[in-house]
C-alpha atoms as a PDB file:
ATOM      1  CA  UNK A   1      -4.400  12.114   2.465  1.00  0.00           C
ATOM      2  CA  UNK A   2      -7.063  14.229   4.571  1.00  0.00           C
ATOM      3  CA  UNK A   3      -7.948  13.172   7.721  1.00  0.00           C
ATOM      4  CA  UNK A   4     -10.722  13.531   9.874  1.00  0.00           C
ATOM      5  CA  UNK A   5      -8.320  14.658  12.757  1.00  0.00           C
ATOM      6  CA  UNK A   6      -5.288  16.939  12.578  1.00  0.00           C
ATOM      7  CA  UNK A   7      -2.166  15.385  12.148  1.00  0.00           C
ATOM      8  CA  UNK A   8      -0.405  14.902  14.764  1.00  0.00           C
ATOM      9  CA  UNK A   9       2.761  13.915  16.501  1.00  0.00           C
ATOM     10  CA  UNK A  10       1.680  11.232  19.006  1.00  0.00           C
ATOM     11  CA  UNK A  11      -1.392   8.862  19.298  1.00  0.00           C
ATOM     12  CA  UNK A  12      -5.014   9.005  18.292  1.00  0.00           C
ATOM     13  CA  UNK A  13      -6.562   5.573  18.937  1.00  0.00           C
ATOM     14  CA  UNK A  14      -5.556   3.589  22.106  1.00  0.00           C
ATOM     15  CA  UNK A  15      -5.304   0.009  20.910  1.00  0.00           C
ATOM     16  CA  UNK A  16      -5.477  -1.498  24.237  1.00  0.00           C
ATOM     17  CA  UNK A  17      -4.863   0.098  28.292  1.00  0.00           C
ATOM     18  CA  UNK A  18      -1.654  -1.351  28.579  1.00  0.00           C
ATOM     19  CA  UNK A  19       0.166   0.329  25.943  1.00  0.00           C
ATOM     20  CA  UNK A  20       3.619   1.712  25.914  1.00  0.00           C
ATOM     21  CA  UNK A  21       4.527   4.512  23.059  1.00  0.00           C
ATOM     22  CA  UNK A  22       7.912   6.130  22.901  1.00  0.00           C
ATOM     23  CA  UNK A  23       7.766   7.804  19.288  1.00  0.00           C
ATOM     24  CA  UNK A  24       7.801  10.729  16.855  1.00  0.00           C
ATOM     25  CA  UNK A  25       5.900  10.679  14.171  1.00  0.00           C
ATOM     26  CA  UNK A  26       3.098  12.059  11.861  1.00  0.00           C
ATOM     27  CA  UNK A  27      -0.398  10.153  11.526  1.00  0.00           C
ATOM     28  CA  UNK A  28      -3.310  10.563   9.601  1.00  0.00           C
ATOM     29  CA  UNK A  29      -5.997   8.584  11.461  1.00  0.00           C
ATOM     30  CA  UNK A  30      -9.850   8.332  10.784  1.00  0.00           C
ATOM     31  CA  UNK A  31     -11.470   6.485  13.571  1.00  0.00           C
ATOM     32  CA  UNK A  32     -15.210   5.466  13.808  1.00  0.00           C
ATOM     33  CA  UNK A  33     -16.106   5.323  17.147  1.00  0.00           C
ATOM     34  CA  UNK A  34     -18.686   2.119  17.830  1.00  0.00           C
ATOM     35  CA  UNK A  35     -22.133   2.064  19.494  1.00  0.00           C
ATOM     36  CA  UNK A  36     -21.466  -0.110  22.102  1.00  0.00           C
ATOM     37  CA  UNK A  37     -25.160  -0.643  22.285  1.00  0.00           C
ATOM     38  CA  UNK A  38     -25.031  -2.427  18.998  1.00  0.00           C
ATOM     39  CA  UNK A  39     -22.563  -5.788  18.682  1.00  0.00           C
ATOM     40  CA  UNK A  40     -22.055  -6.085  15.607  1.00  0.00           C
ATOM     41  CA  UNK A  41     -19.959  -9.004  13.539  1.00  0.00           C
ATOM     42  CA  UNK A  42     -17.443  -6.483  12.513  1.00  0.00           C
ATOM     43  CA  UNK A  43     -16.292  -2.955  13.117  1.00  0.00           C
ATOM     44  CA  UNK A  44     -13.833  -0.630  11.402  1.00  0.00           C
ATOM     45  CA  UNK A  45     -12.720   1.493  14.565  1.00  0.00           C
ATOM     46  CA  UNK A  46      -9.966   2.821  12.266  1.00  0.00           C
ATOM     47  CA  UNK A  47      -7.654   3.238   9.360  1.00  0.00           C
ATOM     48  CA  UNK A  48      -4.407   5.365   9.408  1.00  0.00           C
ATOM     49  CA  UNK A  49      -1.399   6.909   7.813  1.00  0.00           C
ATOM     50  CA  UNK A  50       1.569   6.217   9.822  1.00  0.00           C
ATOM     51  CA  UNK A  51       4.693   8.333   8.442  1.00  0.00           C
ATOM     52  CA  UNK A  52       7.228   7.114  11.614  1.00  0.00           C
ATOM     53  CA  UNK A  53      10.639   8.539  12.389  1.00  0.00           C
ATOM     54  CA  UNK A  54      13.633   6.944  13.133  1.00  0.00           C
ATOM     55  CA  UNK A  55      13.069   6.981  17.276  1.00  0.00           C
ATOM     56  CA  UNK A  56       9.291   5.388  16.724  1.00  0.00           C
ATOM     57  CA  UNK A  57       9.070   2.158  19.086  1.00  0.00           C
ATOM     58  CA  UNK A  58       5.376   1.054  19.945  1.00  0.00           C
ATOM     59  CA  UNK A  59       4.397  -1.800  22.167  1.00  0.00           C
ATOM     60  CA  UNK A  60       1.155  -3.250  23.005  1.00  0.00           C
ATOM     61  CA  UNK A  61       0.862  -5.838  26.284  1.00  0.00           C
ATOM     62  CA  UNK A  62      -2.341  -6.870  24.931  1.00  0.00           C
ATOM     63  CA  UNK A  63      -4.599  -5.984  21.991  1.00  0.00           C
ATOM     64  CA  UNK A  64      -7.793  -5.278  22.333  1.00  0.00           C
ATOM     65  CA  UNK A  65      -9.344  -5.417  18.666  1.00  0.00           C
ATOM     66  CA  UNK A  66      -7.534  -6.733  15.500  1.00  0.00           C
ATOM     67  CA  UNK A  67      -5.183  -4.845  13.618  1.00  0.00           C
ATOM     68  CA  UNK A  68      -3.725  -5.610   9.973  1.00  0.00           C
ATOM     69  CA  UNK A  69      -1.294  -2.842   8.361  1.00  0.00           C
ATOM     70  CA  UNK A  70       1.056  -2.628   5.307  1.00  0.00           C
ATOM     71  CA  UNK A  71       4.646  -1.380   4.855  1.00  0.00           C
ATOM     72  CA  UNK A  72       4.304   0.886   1.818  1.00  0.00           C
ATOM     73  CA  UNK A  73       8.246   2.423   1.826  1.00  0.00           C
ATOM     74  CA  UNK A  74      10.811   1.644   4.849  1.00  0.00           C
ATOM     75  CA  UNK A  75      11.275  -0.866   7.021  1.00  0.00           C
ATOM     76  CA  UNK A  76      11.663  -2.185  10.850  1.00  0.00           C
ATOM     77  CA  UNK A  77      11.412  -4.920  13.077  1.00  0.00           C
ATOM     78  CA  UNK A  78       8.369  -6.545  15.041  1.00  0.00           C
ATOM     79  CA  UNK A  79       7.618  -8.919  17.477  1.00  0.00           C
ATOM     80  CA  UNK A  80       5.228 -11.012  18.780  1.00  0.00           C
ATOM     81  CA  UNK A  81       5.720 -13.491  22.061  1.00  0.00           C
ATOM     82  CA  UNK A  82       9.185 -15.183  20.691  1.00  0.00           C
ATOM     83  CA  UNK A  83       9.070 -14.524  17.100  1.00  0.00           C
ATOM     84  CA  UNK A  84      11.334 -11.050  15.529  1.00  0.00           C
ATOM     85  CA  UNK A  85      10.571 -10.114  12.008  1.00  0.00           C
ATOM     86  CA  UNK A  86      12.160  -7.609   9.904  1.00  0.00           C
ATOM     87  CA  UNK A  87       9.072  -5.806   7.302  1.00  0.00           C
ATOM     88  CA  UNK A  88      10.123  -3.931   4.260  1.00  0.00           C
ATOM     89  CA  UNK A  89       7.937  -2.147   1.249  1.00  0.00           C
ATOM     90  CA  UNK A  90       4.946  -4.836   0.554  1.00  0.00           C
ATOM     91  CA  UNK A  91       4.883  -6.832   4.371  1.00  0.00           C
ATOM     92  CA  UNK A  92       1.790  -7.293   5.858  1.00  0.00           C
ATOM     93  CA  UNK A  93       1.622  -7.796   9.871  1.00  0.00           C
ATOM     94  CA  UNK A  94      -1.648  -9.071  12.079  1.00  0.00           C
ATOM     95  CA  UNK A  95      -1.651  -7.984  15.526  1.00  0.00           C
ATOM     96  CA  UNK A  96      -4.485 -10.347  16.968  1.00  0.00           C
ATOM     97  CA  UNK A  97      -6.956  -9.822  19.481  1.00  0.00           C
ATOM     98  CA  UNK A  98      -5.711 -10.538  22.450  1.00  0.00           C
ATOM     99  CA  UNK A  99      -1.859 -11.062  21.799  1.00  0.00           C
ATOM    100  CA  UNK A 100       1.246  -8.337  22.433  1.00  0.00           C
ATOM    101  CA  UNK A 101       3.400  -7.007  20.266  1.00  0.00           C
ATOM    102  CA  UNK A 102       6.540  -4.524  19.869  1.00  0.00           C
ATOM    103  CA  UNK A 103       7.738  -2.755  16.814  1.00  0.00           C
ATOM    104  CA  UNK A 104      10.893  -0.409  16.013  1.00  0.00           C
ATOM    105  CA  UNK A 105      10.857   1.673  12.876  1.00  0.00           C
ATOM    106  CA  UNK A 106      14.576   1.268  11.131  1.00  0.00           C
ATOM    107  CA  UNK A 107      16.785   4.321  12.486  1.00  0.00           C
ATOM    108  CA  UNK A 108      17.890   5.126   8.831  1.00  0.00           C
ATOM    109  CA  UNK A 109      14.681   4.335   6.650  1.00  0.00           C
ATOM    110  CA  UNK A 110      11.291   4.415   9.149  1.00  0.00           C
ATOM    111  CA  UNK A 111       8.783   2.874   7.770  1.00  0.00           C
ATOM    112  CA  UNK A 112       4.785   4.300   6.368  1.00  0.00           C
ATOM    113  CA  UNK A 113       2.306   2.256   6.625  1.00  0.00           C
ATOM    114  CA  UNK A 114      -1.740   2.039   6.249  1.00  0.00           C
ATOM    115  CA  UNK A 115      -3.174   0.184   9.135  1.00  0.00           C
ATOM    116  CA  UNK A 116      -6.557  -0.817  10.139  1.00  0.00           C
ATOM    117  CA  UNK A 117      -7.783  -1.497  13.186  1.00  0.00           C
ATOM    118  CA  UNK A 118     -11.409  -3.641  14.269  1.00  0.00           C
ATOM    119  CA  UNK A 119     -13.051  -5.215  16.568  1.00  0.00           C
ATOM    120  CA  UNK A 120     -15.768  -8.265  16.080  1.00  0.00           C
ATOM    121  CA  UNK A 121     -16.343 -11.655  16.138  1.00  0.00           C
ATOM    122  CA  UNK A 122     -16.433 -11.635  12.111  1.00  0.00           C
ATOM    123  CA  UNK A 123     -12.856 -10.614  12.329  1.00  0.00           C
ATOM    124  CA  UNK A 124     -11.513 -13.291  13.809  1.00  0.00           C
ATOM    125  CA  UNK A 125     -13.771 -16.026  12.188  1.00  0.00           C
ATOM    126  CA  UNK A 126     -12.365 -14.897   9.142  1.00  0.00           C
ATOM    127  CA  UNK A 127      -8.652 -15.042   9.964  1.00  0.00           C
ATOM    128  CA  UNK A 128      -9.413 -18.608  11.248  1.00  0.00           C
ATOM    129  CA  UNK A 129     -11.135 -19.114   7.897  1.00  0.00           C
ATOM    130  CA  UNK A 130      -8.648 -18.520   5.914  1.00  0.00           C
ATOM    131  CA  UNK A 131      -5.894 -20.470   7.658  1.00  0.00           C
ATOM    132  CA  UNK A 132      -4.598 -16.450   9.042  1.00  0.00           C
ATOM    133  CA  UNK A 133      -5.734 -17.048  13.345  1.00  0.00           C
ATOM    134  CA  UNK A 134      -1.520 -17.965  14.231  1.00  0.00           C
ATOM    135  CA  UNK A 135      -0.363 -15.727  11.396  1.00  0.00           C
ATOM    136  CA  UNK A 136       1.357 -12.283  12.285  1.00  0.00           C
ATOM    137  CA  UNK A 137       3.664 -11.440   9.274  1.00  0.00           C
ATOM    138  CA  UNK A 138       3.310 -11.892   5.279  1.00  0.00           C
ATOM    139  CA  UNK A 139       6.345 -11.066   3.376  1.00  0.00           C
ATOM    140  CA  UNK A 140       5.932  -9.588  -0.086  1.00  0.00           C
ATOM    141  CA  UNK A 141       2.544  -9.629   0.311  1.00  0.00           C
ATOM    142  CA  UNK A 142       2.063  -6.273  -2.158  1.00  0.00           C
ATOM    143  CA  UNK A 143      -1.095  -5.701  -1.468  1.00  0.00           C
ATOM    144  CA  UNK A 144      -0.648  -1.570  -1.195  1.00  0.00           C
ATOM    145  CA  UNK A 145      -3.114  -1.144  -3.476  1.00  0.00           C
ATOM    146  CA  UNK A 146      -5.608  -2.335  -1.404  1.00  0.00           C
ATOM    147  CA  UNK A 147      -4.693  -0.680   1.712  1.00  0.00           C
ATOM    148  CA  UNK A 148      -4.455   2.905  -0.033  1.00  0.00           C
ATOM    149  CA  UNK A 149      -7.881   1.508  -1.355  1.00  0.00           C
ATOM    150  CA  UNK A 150      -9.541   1.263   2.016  1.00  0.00           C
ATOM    151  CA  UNK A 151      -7.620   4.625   3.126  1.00  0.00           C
ATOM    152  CA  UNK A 152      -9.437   6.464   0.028  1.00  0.00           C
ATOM    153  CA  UNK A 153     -12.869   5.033   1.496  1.00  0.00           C
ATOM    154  CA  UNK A 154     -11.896   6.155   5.261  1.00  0.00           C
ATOM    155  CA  UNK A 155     -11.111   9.508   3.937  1.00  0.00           C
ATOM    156  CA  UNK A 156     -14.013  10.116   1.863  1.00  0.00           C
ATOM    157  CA  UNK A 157     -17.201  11.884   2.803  1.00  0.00           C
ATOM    158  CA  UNK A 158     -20.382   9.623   2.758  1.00  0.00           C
ATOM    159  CA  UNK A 159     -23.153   8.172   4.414  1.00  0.00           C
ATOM    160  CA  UNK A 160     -21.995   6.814   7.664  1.00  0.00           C
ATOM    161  CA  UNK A 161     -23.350   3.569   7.343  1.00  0.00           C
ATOM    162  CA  UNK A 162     -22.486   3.328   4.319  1.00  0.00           C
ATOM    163  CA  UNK A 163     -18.694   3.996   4.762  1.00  0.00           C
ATOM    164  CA  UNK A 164     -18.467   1.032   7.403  1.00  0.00           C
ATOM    165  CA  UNK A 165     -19.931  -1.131   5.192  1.00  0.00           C
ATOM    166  CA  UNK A 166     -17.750  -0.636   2.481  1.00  0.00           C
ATOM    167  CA  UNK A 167     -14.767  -0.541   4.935  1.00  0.00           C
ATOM    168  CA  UNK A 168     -15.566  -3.824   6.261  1.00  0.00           C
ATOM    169  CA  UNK A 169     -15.991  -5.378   2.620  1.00  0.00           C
ATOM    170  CA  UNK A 170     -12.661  -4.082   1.635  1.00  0.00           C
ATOM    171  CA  UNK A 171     -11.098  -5.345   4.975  1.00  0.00           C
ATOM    172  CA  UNK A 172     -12.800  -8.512   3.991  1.00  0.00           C
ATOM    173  CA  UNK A 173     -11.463  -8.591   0.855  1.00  0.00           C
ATOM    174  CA  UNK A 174      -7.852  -7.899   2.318  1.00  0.00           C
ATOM    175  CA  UNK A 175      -8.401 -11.305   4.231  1.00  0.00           C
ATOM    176  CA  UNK A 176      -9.358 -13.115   1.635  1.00  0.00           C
ATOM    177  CA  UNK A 177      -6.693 -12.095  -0.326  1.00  0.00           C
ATOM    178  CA  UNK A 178      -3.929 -12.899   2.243  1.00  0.00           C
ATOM    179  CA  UNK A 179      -5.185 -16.317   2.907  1.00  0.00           C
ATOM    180  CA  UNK A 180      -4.528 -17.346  -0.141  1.00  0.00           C
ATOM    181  CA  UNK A 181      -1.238 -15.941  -0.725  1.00  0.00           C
ATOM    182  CA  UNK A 182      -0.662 -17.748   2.297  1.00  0.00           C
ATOM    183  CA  UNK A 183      -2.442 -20.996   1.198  1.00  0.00           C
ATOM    184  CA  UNK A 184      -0.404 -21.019  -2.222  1.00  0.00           C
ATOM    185  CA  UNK A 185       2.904 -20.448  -0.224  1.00  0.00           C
ATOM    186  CA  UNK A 186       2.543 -23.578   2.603  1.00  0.00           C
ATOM    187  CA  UNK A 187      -0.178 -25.858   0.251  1.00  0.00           C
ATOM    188  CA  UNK A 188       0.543 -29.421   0.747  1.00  0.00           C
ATOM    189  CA  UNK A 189      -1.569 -30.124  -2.076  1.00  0.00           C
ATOM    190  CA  UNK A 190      -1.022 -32.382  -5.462  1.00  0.00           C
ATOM    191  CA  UNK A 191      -0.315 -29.388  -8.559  1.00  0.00           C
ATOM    192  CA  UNK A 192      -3.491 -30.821 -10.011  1.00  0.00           C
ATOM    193  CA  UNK A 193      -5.859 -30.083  -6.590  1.00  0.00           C
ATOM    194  CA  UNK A 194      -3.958 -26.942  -5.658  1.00  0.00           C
ATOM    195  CA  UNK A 195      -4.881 -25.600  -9.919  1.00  0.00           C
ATOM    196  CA  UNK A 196      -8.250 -26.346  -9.375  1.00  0.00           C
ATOM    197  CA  UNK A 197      -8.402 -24.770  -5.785  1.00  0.00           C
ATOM    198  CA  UNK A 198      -6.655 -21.874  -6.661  1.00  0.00           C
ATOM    199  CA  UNK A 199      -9.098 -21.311 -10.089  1.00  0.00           C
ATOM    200  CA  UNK A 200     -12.352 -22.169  -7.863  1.00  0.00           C
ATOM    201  CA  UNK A 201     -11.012 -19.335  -4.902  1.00  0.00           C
ATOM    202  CA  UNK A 202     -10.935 -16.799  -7.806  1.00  0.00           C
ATOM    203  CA  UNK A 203     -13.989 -17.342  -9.814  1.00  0.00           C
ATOM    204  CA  UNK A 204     -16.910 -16.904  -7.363  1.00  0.00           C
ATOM    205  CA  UNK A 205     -18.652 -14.351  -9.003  1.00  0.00           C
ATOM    206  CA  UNK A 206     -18.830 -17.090 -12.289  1.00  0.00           C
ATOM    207  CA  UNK A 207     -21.368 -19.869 -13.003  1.00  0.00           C
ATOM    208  CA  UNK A 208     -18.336 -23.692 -13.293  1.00  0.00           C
ATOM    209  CA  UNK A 209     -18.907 -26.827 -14.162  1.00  0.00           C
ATOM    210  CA  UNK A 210     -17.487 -29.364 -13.021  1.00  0.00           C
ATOM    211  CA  UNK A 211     -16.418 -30.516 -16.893  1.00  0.00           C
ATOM    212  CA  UNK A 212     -15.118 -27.620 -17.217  1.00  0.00           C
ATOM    213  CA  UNK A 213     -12.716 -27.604 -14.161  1.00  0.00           C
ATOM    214  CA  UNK A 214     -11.542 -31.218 -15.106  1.00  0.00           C
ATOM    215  CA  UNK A 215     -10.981 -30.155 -18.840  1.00  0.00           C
ATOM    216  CA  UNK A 216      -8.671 -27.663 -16.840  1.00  0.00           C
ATOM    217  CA  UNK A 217      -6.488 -30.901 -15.326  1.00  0.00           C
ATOM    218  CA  UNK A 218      -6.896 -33.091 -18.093  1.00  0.00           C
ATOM    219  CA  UNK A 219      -8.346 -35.626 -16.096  1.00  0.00           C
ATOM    220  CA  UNK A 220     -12.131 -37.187 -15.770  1.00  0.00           C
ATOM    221  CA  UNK A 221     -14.615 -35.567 -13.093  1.00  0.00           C
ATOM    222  CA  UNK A 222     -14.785 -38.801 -11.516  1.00  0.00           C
ATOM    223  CA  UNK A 223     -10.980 -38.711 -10.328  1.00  0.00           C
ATOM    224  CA  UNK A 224     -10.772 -34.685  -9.658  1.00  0.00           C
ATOM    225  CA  UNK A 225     -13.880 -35.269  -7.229  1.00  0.00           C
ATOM    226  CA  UNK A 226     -12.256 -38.437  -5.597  1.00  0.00           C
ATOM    227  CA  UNK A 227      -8.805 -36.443  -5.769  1.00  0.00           C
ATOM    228  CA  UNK A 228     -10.407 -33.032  -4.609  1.00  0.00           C
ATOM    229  CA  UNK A 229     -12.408 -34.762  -1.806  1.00  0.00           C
ATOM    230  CA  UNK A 230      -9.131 -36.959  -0.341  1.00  0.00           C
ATOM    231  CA  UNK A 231      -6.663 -33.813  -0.168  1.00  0.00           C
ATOM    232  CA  UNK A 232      -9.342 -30.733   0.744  1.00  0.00           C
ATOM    233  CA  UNK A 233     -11.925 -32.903   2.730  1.00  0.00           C
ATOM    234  CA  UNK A 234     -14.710 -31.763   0.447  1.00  0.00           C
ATOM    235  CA  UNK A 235     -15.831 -31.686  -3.065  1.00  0.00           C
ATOM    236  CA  UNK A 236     -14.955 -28.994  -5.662  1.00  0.00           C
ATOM    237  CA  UNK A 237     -18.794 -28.469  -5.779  1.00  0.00           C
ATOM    238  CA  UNK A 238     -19.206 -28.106  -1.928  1.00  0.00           C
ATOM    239  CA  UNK A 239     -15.551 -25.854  -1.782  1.00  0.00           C
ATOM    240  CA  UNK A 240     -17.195 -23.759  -4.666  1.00  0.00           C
ATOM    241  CA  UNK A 241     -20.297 -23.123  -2.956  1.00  0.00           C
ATOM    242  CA  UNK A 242     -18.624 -22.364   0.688  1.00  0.00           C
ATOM    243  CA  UNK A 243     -16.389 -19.733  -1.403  1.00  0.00           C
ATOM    244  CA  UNK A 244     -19.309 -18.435  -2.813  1.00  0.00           C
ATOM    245  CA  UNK A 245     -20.942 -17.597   0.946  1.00  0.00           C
ATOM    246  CA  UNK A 246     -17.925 -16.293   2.427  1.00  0.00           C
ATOM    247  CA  UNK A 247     -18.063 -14.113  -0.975  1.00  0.00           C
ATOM    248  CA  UNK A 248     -21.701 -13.151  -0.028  1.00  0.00           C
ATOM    249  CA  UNK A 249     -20.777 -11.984   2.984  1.00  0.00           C
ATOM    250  CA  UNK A 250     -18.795  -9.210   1.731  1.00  0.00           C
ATOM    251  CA  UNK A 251     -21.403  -7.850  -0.530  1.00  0.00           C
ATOM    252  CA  UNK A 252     -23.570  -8.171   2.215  1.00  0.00           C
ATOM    253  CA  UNK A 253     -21.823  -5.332   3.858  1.00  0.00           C
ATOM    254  CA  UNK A 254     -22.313  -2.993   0.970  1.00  0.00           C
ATOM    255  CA  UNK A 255     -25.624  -1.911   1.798  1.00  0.00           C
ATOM    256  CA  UNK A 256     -25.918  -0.715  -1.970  1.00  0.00           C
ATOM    257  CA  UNK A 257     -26.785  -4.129  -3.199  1.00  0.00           C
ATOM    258  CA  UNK A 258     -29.989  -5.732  -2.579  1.00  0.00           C
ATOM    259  CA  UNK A 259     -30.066  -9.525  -1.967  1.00  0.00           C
ATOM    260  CA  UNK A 260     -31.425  -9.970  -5.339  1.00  0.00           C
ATOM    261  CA  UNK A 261     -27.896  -8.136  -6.956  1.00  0.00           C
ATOM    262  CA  UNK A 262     -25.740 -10.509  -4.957  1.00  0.00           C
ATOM    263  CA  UNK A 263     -27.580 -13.550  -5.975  1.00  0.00           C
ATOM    264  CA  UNK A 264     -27.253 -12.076  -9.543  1.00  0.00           C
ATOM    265  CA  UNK A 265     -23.605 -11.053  -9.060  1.00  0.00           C
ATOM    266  CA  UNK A 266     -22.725 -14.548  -7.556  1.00  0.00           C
ATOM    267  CA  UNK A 267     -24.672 -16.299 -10.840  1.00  0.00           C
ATOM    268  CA  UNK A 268     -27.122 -18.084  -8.288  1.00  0.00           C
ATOM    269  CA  UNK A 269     -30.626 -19.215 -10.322  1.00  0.00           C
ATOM    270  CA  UNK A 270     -32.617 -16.493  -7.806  1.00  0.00           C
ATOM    271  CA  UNK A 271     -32.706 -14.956  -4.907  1.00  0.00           C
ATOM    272  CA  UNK A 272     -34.603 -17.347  -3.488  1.00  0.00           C
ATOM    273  CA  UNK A 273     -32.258 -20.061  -4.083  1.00  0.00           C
ATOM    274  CA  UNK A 274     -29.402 -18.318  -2.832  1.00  0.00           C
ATOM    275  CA  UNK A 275     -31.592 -17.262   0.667  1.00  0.00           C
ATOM    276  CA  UNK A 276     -31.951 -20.776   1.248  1.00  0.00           C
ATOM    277  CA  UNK A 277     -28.668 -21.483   0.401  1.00  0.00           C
ATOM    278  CA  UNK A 278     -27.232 -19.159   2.974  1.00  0.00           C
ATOM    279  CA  UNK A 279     -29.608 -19.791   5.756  1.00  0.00           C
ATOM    280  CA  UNK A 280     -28.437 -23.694   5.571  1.00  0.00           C
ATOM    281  CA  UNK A 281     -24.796 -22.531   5.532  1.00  0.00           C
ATOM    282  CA  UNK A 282     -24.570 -19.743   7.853  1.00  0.00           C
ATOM    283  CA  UNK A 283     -27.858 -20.035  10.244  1.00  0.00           C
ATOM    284  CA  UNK A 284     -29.166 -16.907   9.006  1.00  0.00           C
ATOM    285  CA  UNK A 285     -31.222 -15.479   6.199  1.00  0.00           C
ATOM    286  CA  UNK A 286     -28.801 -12.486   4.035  1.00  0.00           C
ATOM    287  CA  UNK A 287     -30.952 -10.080   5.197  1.00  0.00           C
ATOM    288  CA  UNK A 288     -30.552 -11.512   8.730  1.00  0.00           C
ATOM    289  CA  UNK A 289     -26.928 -11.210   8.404  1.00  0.00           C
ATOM    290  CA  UNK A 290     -27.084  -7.704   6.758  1.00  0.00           C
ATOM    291  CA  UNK A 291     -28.962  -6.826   9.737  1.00  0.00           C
ATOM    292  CA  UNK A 292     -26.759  -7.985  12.277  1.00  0.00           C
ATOM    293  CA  UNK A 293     -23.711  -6.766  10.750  1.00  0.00           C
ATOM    294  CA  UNK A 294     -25.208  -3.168  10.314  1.00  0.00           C
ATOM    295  CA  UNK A 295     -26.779  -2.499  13.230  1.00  0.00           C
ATOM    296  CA  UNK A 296     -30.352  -0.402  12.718  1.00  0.00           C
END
């Protein structure tokens, strides 16, 4: 990987003023420093490659952004307030805003990991979201792929703007894709719900009816709505349509689509529809939302 700072043994980004570091290692970091003149819902300050050593210990008193990172080979321990946890290849951990932590890279196998760190109220909306706002570790997660994703996009030359957007959508994605690895792990649900949950989460992008999803169960739309409604709260149709939006919001951040391509994308009639749609869900017009996210 090529960074946009020299490798180095020691620290790049300060996470938060009361940190302690007592560590050798080598890490590739990109950072993208924010305009604190713009708030903005989220903001990629970071993404690194940490290769650790066997005497790397790092603890923070308090964070002062969100970071999520993967084990990719090694392992060692963290914790957070009164919880230890041992992460090996495919972990994910979530320091949170505002919480401590202290981590130990194993003396005989130190761990590499990509890590990301942000700061925004997006980021923690999200976690809450997706059922992630008390969650700091996810074993066997294996989502490298998607970390060395969003390190190819930190490491790449492009348009400024356009690399935080794509950042963000990819850390969005990551999110997304936790919670419901999470979700499937500690559902509650009937098999029949949890199915049709699970299908709904990964078919945004598609045009479903609801015939369709009950052919699916083998049972009539009239009991998966009652069914769906009683264990989730909602309807499937209502679910769908709040996946869809939190869907939305991630293309949003790729400034490469117009509204128009994510109504298409998202198989709403028209743009118009889906404008509407979105203002009644989120408050804002997409363009709105694009515009507070991006900053001018």
């Amino acid at each position: 990987m090529r960074s946009a700072a020299p490798a180095c043994t020691g620290v790049i980004i300060a996470f938060s003023r009361n940190t302690i570091f007592n560590m050798l290692m080598k890490e590739d970091v990109f950072s993208f420093p924010e305009d604190l003149r713009i708030r903005k819902p989220m903001h990629i300050l970071a993404v690194g490659l940490l290769t650790s050593d066997a005497d790397y210990v790092h603890e923070v008193k308090r964070m002062d952004g969100t970071t999520i990172g993967c084990v990719l080979r090694g392992k060692g321990t963290m914790t957070v307030g009164d919880d230890a946890y041992t992460l090996t290849a495919g972990d994910v951990s979530i320091y949170h805003e505002g919480r401590g932590f202290h981590t130990r890279a194993d003396a005989r196998a130190p761990w590499v990991r990509i890590w990301t760190y942000m700061t925004g109220s997006l980021v923690e909306e999200m976690l809450l979201r997706y059922g992630l706002a008390d969650t700091a570790y996810i074993q066997a997660a294996n989502l490298s792929n998607m970390f060395r994703s969003l390190a190819r996009i930190a490491s790449t030359a492009m348009d400024t703007r356009l690399k935080q957007s794509r950042l963000s959508s990819s850390v969005c994605a990551i999110i997304i894709e936790l919670g419901r690895i999470v979700s499937a792990r500690n559902t509650g649900l009937s098999h029949d719900v949890d199915a049709v949950k699970n299908y709904l989460d990964a078919h945004t992008d598609e045009r479903i009816s609801l015939a369709a999803i009950a052919d699916r169960t083998g049972k009539s739309p009239e009991w998966l709505i009652r069914a769906f409604k009683k264990e989730i709260g909602r309807t499937p149709y209502e679910y769908f349509l709040e996946r869809k939006i939190d869907h939305a919001k991630i293309l949003l951040a790729d400034r490469s689509f117009t509204v128009a391509d994510v109504a298409r994308k998202l198989h709403f009639n028209d743009a118009y529809y889906f404008s509407n749609l979105f203002k009644r869900k989120t408050g804002v017009t997409p363009g709105s939302y694009r515009g507070e996210r991006a900053g001018p």
